[in-house]
N, C-alpha and C. Protein backbone atom coordinates (compact mmCIF):
# COMPACT_ATOMS: atom_id res chain seq x y z
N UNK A 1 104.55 119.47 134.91
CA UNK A 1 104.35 118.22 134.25
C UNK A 1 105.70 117.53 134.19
N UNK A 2 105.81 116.50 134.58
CA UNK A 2 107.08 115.49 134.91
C UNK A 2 107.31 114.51 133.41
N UNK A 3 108.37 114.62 133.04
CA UNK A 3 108.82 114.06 131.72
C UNK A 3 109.71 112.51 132.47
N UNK A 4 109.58 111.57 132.70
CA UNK A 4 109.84 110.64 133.27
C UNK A 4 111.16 109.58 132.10
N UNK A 5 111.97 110.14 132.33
CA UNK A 5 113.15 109.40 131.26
C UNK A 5 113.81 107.95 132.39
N UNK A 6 113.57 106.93 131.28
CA UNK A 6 114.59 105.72 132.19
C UNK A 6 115.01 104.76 130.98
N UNK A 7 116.02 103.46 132.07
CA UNK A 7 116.52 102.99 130.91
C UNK A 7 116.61 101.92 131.19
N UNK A 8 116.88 101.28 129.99
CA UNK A 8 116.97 99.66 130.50
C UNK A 8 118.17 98.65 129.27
N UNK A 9 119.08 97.80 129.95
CA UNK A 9 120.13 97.16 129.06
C UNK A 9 119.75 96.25 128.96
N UNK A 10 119.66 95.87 127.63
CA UNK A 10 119.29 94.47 126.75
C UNK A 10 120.32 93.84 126.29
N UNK A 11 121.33 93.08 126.80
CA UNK A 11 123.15 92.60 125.98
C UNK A 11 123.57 93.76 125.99
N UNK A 12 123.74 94.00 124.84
CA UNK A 12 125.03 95.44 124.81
C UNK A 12 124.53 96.69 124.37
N UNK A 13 122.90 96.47 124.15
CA UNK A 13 122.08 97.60 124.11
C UNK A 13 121.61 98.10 125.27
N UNK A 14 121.28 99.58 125.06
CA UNK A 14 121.02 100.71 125.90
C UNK A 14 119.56 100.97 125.64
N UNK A 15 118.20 100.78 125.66
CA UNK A 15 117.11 101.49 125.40
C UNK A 15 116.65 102.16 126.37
N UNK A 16 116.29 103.30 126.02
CA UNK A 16 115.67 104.55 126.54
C UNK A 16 113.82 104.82 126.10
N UNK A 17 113.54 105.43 127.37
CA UNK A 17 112.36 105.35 127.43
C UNK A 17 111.79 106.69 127.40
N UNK A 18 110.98 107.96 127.53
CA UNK A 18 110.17 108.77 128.03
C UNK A 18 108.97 108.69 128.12
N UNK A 19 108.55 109.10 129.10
CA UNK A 19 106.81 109.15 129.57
C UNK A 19 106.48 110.54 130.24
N UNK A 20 105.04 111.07 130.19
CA UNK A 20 104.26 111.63 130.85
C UNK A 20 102.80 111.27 130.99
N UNK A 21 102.86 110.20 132.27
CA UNK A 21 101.31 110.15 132.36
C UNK A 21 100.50 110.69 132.43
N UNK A 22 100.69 111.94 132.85
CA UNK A 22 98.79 113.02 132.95
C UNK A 22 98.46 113.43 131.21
N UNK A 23 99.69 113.25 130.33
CA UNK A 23 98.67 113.27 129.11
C UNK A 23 98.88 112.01 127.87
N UNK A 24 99.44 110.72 128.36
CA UNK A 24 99.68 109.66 128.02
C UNK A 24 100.45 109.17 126.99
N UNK A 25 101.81 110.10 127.05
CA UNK A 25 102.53 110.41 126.06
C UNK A 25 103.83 109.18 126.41
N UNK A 26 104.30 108.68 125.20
CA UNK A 26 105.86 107.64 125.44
C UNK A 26 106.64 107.82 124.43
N UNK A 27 108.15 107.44 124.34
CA UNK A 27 108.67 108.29 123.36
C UNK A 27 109.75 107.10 123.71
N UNK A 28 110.35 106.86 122.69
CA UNK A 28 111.63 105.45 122.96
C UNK A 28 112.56 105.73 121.73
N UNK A 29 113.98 105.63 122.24
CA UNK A 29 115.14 105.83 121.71
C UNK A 29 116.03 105.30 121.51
N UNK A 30 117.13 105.57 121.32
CA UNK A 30 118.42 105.07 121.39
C UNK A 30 119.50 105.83 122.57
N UNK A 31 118.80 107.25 122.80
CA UNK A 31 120.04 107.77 123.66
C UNK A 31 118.60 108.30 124.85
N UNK A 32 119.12 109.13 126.11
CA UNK A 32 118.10 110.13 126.55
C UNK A 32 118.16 110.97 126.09
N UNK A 33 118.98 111.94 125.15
CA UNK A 33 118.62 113.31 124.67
C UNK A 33 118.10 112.89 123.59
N UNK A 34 117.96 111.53 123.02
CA UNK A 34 116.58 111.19 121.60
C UNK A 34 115.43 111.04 122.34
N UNK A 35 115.30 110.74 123.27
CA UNK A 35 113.60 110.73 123.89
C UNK A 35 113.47 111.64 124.48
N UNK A 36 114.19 112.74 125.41
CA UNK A 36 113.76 113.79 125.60
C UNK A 36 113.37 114.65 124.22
N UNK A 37 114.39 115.05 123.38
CA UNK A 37 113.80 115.60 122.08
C UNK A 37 112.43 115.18 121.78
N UNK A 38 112.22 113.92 121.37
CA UNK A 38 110.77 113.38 121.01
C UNK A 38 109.97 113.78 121.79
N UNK A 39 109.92 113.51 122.81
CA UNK A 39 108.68 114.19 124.19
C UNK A 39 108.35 115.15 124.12
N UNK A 40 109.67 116.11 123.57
CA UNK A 40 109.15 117.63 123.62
C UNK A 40 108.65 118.17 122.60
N UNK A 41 109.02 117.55 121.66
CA UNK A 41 108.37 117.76 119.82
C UNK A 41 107.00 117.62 119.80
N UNK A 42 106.70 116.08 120.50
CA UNK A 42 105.29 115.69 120.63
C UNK A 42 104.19 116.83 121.81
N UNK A 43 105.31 116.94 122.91
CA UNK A 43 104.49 117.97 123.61
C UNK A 43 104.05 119.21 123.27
N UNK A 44 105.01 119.88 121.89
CA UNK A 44 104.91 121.10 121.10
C UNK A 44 104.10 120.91 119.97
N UNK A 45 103.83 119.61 119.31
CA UNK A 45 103.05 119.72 118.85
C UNK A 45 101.24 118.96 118.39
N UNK A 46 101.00 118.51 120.08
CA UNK A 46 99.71 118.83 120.85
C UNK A 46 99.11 119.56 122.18
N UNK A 47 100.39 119.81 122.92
CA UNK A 47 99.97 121.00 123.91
C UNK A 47 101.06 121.73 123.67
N UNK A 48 101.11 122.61 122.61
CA UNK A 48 102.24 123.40 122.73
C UNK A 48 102.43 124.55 124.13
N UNK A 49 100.84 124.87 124.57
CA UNK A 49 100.91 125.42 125.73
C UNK A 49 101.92 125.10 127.20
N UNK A 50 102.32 123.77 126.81
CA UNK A 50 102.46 123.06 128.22
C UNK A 50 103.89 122.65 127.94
N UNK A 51 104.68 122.67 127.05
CA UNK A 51 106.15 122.37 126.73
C UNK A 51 106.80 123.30 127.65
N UNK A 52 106.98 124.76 127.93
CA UNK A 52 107.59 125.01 129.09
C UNK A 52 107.22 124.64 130.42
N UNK A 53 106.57 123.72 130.81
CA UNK A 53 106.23 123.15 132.08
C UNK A 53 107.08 121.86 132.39
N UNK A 54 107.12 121.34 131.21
CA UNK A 54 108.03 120.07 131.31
C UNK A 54 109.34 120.05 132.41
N UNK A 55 109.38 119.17 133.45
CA UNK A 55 110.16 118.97 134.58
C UNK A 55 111.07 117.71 133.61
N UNK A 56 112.29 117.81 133.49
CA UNK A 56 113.04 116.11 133.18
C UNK A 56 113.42 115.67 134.93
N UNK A 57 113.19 114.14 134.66
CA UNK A 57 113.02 113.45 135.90
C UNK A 57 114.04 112.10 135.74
N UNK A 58 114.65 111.46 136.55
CA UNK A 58 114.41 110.33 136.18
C UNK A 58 113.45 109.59 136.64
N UNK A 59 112.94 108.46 136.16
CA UNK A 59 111.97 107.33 136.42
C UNK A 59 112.33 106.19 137.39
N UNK A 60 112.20 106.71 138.70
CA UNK A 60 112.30 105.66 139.58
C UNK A 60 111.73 104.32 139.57
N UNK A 61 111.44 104.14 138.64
CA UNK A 61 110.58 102.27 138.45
C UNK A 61 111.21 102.02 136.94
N UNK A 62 111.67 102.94 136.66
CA UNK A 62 112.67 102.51 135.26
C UNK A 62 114.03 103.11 134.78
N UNK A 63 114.64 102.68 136.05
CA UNK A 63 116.36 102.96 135.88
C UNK A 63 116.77 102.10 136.06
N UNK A 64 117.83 101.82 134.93
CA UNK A 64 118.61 100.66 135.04
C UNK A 64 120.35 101.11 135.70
N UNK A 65 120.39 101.11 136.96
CA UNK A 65 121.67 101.18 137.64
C UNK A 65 122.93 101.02 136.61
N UNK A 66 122.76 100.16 135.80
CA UNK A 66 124.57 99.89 134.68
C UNK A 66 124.56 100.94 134.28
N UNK A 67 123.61 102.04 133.33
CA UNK A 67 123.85 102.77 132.50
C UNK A 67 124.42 104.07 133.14
């Protein structure tokens, strides 16, 4: 299962994103290790089965090159 982290600059802000579409999960931050954390909290606590499956990726349709 692919944890899809990307980012995007707003002025002098940084927002961060996570996704996994096969179980329709999003998670938004301030850093990537705050949305990875969240993703995995949330993944532990509704498929806790499936938290060691988690792949981190980046999100090729949501990287922002500056960051």
């Amino acid at each position: 299962m692919k944890l899809l982290v990307g980012s995007e600059r707003v002025g002098d802000t940084v927002l961060w994103g996570a996704r996994i579409p096969e179980i329709n999960l999003f998670a938004a931050g301030e850093s990537r290790d705050e949305v990875i954390d969240l993703a995995r909290e949330s993944v532990l606590i509704e498929y806790p089965e499936m938290v060691d499956l988690i792949e981190i990726v980046d999100d090729p349709d949501d990287a922002d090159p500056s960051v």
